[in-house]
C-alpha atoms as a PDB file:
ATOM      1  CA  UNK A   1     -14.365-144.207  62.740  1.00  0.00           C
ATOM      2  CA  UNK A   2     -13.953-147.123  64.923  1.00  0.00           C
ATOM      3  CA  UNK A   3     -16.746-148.535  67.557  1.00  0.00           C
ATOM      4  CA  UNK A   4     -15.989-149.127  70.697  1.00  0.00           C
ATOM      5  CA  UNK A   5     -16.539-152.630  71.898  1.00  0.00           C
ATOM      6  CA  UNK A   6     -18.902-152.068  74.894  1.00  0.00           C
ATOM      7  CA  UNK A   7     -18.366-154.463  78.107  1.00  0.00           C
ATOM      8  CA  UNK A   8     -21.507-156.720  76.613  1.00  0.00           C
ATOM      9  CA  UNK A   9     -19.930-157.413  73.419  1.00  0.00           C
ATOM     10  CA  UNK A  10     -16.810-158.177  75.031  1.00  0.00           C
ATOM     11  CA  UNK A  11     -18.463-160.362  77.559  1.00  0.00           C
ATOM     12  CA  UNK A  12     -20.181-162.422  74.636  1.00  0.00           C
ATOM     13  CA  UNK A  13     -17.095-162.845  72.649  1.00  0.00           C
ATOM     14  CA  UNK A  14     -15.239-164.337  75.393  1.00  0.00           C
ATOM     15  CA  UNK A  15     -18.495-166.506  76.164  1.00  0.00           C
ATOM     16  CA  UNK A  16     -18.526-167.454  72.554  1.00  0.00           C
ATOM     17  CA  UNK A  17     -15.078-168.359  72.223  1.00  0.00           C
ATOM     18  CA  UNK A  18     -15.158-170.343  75.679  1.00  0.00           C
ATOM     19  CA  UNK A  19     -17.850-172.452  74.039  1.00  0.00           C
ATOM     20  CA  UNK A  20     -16.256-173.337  71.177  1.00  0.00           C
ATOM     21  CA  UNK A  21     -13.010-173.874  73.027  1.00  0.00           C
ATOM     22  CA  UNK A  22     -14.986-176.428  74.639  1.00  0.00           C
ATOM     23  CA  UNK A  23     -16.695-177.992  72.071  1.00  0.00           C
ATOM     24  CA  UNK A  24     -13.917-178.371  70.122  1.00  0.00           C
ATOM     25  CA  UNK A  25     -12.045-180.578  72.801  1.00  0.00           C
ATOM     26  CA  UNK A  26     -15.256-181.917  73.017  1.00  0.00           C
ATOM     27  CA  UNK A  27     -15.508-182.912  69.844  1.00  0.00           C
ATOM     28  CA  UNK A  28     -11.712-184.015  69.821  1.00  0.00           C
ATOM     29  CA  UNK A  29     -12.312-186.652  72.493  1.00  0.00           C
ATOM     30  CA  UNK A  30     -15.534-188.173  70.646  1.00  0.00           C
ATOM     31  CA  UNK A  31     -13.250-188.603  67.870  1.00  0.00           C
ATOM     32  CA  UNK A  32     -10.047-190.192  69.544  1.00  0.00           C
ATOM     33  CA  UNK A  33     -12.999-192.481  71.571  1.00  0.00           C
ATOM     34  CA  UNK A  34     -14.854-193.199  67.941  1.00  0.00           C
ATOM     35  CA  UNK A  35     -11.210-194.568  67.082  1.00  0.00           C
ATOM     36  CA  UNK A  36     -10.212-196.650  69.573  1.00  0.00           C
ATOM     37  CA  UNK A  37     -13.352-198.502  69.307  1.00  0.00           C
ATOM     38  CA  UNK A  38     -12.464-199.300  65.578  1.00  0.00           C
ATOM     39  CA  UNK A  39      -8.929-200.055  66.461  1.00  0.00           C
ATOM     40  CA  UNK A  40     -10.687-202.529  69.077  1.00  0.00           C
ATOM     41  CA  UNK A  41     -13.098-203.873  66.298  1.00  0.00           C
ATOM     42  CA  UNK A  42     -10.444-204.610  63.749  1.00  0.00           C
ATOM     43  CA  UNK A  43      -8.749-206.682  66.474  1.00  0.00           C
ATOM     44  CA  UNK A  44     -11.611-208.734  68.080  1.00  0.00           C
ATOM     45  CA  UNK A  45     -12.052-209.660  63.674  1.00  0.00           C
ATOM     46  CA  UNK A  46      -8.218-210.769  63.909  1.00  0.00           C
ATOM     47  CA  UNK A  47      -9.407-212.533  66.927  1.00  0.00           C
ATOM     48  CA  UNK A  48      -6.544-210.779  68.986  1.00  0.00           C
ATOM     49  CA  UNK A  49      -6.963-211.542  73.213  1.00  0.00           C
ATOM     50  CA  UNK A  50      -9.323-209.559  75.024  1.00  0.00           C
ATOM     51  CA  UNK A  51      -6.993-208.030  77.404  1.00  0.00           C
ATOM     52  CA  UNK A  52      -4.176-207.190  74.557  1.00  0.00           C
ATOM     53  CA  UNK A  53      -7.056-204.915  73.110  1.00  0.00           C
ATOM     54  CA  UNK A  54      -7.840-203.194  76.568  1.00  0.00           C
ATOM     55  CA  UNK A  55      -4.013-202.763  76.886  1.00  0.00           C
ATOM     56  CA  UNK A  56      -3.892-200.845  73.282  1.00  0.00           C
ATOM     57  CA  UNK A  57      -6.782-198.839  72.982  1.00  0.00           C
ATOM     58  CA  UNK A  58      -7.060-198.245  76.993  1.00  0.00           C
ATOM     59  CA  UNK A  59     -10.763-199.364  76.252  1.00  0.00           C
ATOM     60  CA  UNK A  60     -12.287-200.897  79.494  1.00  0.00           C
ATOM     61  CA  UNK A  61     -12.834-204.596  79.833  1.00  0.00           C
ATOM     62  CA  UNK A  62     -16.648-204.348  79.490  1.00  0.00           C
ATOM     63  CA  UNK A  63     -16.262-201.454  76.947  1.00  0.00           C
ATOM     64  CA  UNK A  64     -14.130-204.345  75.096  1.00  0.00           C
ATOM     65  CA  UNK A  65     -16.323-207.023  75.970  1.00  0.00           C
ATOM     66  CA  UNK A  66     -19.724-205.164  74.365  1.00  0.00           C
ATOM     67  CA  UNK A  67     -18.255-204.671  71.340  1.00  0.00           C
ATOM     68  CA  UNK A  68     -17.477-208.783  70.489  1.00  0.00           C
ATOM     69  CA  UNK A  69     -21.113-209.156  72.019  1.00  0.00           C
ATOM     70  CA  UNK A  70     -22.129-207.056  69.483  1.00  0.00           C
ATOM     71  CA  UNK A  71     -19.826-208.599  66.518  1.00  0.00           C
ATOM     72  CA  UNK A  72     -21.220-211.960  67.298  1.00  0.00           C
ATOM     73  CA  UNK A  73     -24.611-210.699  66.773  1.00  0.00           C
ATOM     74  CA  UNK A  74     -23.671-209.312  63.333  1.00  0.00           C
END
């Protein structure tokens, strides 16, 4: 015998899958961010210029700029 799905359930399966819809892209974009800012690391080590990195990773200048701040404290 199958259930019907009443308009509630319905309504919290589409809310459900709407929130992980958006946490997943979510998520996505943390990751692609997390990974330009290591692409940006490895190149401030090779001492690559400032505004090559920016270019490549599409990092912002200050973005950029914080994270050699923060090399040269290491």
């Amino acid at each position: 015998m199958e259930k019907e799905m009443s308009y509630e359930h319905i309504g919290y399966k589409a809310a459900y899958e709407k929130a992980y819809e958006e946490g997943y892209k979510k998520g996505y974009k943390i990751g692609i961010k997390k990974a330009k800012i290591e692409v940006a690391k490895n190149m401030l080590k090779m001492d690559i210029n400032q505004d090559f990195i920016v270019e490549v990773t599409e990092l912002s200048q200050s973005e950029v700029r914080q994270l050699r701040e923060e090399q040269d404290r290491d």
